[in-house]
PDB file of N, CA and C in Angstrom:
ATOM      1  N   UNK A   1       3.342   1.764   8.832  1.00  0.00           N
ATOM      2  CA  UNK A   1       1.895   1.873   8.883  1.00  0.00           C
ATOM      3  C   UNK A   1       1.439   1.522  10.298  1.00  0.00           C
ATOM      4  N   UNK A   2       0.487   2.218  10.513  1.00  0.00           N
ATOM      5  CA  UNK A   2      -0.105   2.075  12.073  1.00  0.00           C
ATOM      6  C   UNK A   2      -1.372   1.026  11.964  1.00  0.00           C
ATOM      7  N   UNK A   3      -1.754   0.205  13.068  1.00  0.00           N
ATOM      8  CA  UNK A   3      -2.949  -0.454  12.977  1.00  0.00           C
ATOM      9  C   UNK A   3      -4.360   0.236  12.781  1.00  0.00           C
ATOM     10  N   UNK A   4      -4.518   0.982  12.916  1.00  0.00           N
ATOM     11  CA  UNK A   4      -5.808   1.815  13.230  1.00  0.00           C
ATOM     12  C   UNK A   4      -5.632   2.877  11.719  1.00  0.00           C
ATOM     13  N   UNK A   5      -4.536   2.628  11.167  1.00  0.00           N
ATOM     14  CA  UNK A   5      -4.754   3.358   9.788  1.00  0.00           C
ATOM     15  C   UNK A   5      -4.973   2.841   8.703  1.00  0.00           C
ATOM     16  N   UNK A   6      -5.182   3.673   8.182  1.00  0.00           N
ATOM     17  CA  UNK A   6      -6.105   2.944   6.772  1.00  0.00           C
ATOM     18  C   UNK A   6      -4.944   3.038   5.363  1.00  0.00           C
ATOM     19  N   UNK A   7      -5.510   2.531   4.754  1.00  0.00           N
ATOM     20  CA  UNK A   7      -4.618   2.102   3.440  1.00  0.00           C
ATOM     21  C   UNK A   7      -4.827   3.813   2.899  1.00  0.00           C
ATOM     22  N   UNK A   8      -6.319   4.215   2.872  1.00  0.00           N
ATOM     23  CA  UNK A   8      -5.730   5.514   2.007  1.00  0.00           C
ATOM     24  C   UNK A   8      -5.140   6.575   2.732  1.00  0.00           C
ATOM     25  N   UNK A   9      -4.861   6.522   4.210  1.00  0.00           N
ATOM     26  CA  UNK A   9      -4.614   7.632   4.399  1.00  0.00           C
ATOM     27  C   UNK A   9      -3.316   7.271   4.727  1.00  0.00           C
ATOM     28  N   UNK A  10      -2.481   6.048   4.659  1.00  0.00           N
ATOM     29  CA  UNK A  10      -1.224   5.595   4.599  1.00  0.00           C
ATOM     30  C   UNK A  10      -0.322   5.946   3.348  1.00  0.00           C
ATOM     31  N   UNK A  11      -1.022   5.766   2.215  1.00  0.00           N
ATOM     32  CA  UNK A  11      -0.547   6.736   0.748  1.00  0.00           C
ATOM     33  C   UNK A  11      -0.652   7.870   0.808  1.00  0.00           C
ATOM     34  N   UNK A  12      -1.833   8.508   1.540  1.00  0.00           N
ATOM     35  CA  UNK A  12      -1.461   9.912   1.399  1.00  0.00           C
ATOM     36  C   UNK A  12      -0.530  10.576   1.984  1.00  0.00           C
ATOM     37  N   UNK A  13      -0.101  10.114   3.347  1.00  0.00           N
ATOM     38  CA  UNK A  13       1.048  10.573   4.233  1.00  0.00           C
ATOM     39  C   UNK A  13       2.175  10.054   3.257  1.00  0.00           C
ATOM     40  N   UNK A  14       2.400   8.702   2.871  1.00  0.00           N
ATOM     41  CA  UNK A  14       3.454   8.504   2.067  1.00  0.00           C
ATOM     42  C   UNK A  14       3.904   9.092   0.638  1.00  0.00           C
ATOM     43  N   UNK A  15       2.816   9.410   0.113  1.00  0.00           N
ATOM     44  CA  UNK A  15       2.903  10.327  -1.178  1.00  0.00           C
ATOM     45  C   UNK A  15       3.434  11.923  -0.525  1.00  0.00           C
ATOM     46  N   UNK A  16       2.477  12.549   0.243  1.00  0.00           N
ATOM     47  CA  UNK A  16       3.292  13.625   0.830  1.00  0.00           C
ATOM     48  C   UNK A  16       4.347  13.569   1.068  1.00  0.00           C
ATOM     49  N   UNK A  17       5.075  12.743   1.980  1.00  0.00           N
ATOM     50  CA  UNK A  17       6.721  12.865   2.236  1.00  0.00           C
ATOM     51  C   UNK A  17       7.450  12.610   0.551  1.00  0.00           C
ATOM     52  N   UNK A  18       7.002  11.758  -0.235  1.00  0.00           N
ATOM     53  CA  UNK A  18       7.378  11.587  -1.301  1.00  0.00           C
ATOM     54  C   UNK A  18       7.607  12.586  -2.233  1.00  0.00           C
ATOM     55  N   UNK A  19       6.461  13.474  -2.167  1.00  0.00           N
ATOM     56  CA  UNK A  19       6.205  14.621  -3.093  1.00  0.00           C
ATOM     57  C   UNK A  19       7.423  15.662  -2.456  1.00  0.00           C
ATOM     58  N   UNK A  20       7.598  16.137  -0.969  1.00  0.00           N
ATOM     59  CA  UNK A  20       8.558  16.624  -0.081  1.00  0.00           C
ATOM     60  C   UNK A  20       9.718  16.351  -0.950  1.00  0.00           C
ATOM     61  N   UNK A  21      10.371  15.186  -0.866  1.00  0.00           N
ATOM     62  CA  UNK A  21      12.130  14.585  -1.207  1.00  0.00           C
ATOM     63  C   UNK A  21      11.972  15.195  -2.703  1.00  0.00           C
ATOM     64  N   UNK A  22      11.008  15.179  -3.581  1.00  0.00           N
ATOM     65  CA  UNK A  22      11.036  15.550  -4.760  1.00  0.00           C
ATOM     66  C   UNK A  22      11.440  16.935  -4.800  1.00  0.00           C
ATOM     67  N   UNK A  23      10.470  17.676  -4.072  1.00  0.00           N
ATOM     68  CA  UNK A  23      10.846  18.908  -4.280  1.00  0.00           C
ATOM     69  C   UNK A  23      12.202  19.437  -4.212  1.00  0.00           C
ATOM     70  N   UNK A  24      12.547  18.852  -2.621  1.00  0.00           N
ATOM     71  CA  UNK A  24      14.011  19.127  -2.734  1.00  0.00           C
ATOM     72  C   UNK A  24      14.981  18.275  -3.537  1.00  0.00           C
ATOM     73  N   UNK A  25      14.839  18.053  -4.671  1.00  0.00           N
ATOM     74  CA  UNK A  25      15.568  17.168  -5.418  1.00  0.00           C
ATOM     75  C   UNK A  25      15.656  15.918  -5.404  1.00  0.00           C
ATOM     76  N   UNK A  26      15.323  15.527  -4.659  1.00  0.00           N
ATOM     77  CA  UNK A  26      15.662  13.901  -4.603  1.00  0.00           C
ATOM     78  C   UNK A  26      14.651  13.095  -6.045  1.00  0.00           C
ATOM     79  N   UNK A  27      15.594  12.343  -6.605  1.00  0.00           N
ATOM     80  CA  UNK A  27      14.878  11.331  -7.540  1.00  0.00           C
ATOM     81  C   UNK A  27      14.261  10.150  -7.666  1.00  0.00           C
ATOM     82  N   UNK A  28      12.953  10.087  -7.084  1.00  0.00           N
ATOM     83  CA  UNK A  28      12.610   9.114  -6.892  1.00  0.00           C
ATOM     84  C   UNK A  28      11.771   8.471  -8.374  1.00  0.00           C
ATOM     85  N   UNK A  29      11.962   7.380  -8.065  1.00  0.00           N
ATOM     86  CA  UNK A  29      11.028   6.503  -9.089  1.00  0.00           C
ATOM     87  C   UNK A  29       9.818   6.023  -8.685  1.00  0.00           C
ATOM     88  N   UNK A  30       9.250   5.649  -9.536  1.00  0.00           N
ATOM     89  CA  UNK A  30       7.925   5.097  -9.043  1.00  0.00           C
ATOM     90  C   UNK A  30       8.328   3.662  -7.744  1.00  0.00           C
ATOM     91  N   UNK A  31       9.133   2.931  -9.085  1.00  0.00           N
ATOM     92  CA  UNK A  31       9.294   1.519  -8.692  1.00  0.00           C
ATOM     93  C   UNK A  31      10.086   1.729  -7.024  1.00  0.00           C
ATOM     94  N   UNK A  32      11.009   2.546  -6.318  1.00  0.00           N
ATOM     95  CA  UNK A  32      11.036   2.768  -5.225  1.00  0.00           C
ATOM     96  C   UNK A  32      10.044   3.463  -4.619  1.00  0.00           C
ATOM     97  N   UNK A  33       9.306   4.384  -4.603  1.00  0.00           N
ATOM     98  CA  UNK A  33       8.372   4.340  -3.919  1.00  0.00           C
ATOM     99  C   UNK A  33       7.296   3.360  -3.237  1.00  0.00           C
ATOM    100  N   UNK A  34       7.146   2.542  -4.754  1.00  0.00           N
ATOM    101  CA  UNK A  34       5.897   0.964  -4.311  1.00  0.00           C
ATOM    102  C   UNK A  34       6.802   0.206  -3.141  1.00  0.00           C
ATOM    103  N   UNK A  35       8.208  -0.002  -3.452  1.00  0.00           N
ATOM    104  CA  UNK A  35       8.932  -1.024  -2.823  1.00  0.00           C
ATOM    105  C   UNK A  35       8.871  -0.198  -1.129  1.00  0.00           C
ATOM    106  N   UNK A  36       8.636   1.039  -0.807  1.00  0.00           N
ATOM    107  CA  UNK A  36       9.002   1.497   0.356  1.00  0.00           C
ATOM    108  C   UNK A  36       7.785   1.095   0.843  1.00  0.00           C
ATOM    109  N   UNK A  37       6.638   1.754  -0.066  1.00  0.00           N
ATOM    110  CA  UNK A  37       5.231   1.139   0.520  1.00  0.00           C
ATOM    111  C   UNK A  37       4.921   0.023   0.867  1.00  0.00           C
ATOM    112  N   UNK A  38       5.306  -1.088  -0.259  1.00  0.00           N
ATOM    113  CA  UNK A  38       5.117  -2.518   0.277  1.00  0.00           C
ATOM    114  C   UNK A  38       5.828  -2.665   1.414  1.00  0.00           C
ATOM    115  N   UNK A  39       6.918  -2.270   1.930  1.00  0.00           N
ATOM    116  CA  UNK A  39       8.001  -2.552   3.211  1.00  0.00           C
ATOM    117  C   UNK A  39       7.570  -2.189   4.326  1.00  0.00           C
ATOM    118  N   UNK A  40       6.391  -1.013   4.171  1.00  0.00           N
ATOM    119  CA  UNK A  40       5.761  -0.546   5.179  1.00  0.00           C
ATOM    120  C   UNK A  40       4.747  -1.028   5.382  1.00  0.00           C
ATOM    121  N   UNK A  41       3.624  -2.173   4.518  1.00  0.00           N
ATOM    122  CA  UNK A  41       2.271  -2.289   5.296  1.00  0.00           C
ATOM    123  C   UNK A  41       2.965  -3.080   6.292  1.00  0.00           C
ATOM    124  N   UNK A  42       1.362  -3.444   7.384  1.00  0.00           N
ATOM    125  CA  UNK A  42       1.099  -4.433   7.837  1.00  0.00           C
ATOM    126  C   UNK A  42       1.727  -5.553   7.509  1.00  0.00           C
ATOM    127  N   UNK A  43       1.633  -6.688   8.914  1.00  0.00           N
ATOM    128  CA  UNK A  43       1.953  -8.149   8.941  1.00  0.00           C
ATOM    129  C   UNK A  43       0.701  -8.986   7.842  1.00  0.00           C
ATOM    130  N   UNK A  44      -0.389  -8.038   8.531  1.00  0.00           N
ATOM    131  CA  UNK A  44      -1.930  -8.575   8.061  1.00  0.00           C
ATOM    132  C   UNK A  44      -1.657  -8.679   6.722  1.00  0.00           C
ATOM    133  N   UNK A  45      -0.724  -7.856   5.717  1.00  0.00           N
ATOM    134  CA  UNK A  45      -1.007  -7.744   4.168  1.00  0.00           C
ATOM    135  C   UNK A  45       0.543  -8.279   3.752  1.00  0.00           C
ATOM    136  N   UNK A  46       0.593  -9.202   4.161  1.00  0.00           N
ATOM    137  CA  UNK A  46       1.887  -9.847   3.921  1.00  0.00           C
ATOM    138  C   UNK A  46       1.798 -10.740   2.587  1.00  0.00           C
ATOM    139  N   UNK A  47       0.479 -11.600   2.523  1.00  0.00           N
ATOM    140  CA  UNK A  47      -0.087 -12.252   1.954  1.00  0.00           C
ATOM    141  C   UNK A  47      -0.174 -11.307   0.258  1.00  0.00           C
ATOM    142  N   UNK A  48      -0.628 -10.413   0.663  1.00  0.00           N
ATOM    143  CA  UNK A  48      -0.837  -9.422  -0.668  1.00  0.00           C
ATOM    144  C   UNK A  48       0.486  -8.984  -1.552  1.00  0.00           C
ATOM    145  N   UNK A  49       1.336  -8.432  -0.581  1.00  0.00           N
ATOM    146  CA  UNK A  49       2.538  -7.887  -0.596  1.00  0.00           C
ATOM    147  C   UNK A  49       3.078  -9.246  -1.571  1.00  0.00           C
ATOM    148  N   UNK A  50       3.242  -9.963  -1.618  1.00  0.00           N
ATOM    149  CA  UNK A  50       3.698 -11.495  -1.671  1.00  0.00           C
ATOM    150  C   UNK A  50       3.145 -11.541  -2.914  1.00  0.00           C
ATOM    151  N   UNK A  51       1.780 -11.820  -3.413  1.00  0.00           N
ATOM    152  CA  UNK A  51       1.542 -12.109  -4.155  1.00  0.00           C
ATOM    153  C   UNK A  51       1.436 -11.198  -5.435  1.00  0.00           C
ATOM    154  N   UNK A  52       1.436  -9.866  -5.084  1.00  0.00           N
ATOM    155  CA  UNK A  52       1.823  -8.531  -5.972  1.00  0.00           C
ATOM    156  C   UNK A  52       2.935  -8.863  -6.771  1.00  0.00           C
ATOM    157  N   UNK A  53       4.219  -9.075  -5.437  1.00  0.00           N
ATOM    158  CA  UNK A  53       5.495  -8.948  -6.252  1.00  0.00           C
ATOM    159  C   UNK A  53       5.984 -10.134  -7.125  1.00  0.00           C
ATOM    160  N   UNK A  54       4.940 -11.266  -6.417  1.00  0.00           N
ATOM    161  CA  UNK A  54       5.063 -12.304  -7.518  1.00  0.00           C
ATOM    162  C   UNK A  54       4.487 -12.207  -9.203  1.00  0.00           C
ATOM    163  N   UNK A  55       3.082 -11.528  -9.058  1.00  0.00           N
ATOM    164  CA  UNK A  55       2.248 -11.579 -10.114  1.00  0.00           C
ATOM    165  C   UNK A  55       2.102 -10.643 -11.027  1.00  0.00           C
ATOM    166  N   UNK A  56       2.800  -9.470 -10.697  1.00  0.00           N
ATOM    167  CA  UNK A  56       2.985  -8.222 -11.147  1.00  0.00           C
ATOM    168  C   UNK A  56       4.880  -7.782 -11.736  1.00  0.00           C
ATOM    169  N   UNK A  57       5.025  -7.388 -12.603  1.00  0.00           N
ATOM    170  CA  UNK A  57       6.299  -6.700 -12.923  1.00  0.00           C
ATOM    171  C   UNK A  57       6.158  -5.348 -12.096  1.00  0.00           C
ATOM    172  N   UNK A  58       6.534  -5.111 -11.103  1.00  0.00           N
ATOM    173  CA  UNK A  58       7.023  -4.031  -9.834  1.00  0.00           C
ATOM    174  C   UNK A  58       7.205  -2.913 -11.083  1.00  0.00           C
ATOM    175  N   UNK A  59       7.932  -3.143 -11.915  1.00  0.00           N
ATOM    176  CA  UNK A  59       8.656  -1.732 -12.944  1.00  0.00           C
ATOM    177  C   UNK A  59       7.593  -1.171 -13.521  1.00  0.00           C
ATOM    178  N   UNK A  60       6.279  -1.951 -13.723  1.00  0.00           N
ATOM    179  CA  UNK A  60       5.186  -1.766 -14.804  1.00  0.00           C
ATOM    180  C   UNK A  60       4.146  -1.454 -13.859  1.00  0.00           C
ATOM    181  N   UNK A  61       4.376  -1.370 -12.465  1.00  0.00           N
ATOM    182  CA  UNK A  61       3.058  -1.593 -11.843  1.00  0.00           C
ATOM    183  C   UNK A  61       3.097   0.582 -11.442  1.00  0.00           C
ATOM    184  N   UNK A  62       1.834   0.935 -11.365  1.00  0.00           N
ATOM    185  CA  UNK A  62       2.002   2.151 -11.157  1.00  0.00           C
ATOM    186  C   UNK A  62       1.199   2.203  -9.610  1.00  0.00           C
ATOM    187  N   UNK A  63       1.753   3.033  -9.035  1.00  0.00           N
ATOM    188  CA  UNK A  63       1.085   3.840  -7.540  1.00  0.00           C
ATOM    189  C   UNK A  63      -0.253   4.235  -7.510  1.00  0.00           C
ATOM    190  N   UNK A  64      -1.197   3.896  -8.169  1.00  0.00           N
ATOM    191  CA  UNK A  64      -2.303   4.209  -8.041  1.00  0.00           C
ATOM    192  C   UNK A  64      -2.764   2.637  -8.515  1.00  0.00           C
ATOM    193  N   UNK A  65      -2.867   1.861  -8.882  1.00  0.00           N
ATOM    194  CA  UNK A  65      -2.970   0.664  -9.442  1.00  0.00           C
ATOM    195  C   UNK A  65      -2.676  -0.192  -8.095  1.00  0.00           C
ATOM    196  N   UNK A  66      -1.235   0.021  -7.548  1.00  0.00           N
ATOM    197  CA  UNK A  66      -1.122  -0.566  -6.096  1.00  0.00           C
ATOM    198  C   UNK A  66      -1.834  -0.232  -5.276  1.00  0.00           C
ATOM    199  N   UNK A  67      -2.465   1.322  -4.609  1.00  0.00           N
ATOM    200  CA  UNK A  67      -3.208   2.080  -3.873  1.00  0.00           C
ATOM    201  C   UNK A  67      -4.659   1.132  -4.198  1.00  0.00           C
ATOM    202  N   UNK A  68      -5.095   0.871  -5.855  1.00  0.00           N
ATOM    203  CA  UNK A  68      -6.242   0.188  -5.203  1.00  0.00           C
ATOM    204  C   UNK A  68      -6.406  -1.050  -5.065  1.00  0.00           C
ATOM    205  N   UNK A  69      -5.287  -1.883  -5.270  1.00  0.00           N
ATOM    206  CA  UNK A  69      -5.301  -3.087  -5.113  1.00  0.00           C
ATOM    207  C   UNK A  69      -5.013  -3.313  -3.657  1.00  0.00           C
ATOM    208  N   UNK A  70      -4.620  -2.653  -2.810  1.00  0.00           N
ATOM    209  CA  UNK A  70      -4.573  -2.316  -1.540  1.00  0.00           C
ATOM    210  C   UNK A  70      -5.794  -2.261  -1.023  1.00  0.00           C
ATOM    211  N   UNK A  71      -6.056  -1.335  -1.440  1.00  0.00           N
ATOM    212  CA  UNK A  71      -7.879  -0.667  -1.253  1.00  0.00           C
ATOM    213  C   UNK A  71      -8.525  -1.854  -1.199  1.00  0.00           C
ATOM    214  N   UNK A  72      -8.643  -2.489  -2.089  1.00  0.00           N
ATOM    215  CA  UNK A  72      -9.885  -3.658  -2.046  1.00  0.00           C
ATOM    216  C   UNK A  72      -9.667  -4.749  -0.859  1.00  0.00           C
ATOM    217  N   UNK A  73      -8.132  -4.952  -1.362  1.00  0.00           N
ATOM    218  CA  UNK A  73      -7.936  -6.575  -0.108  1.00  0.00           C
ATOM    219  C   UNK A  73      -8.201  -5.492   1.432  1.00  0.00           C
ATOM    220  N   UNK A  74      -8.106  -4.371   1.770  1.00  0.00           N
ATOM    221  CA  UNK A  74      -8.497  -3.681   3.407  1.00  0.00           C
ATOM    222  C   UNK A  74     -10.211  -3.778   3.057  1.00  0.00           C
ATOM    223  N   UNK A  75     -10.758  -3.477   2.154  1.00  0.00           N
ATOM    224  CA  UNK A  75     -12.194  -4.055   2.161  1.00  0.00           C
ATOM    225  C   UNK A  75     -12.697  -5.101   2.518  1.00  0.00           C
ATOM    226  N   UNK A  76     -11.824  -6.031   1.659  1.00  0.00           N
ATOM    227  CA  UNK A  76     -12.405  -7.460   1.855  1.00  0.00           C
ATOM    228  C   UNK A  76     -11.878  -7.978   3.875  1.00  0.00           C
ATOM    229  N   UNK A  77     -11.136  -7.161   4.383  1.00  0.00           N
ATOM    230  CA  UNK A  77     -10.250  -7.590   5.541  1.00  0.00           C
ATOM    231  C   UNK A  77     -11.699  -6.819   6.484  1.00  0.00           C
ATOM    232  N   UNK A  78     -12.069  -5.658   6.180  1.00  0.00           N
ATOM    233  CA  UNK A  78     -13.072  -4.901   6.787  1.00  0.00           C
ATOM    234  C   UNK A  78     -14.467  -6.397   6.713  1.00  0.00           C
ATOM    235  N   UNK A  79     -14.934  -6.388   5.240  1.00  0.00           N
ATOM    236  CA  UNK A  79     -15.824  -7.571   5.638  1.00  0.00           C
ATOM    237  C   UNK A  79     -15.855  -8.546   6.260  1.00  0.00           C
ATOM    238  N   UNK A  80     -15.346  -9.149   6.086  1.00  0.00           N
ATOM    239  CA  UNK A  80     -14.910 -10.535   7.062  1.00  0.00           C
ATOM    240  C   UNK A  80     -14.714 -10.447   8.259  1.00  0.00           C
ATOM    241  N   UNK A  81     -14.142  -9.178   8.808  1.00  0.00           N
ATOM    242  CA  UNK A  81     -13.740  -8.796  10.625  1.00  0.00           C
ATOM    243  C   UNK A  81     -15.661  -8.907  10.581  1.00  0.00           C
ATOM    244  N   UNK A  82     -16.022  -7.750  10.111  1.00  0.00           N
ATOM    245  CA  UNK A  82     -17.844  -7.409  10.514  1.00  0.00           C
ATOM    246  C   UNK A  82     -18.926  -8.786  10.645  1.00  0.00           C
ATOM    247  N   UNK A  83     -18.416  -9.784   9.647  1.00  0.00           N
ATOM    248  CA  UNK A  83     -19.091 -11.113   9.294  1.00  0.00           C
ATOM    249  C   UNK A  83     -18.722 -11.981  10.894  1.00  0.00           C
ATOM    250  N   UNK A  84     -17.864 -11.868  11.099  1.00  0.00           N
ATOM    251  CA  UNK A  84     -16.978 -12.763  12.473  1.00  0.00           C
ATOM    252  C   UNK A  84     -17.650 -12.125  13.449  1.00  0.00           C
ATOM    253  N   UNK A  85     -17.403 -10.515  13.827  1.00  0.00           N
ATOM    254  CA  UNK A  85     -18.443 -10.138  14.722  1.00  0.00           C
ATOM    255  C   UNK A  85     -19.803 -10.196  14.597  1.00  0.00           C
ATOM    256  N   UNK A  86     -20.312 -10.491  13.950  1.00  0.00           N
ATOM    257  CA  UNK A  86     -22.007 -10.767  13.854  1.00  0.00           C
ATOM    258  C   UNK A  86     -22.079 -11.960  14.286  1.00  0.00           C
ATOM    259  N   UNK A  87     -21.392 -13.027  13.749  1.00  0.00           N
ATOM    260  CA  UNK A  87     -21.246 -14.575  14.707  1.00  0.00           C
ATOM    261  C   UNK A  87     -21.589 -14.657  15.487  1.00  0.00           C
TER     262      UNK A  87
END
């Protein structure tokens, strides 16, 4: 993941290559896909990453469920930067 990118358009590039390996056969699972995603955010979402794989069964958790639990904590990371710059 790049700094200047965003959580959804980080799934969408990653779902694309994903959807790609499928086509040509490759078998992916859900539960490897999340694990590639989590391996790829940010330092910044380390904290999240962490507490997902603690609080969540990884096998049960689905790719869209992660996508917005992602989603929200880059919200809440967006507010707080904007709150600091208004300071």
């Amino acid at each position: 993941m790049k700094h200047e990118e965003t959580i959804l358009n980080h799934f969408s590039k990653t779902m694309a290559t994903m959807n790609k390996m499928r086509t040509h056969g490759e078998k992916l699972e859900d539960i490897v896909v999340i694990e590639k995603i989590l391996r790829s955010l940010l330092s910044k979402y380390n904290f999240d990453v962490f507490s997902i794989e603690e609080s969540k069964e990884l096998d049960i958790l689905s790719i869209d469920e992660l996508e917005n639990s992602l989603m929200i904590h880059e919200s809440k990371f967006a507010l707080q930067k904007n709150e600091e710059q208004a300071l």
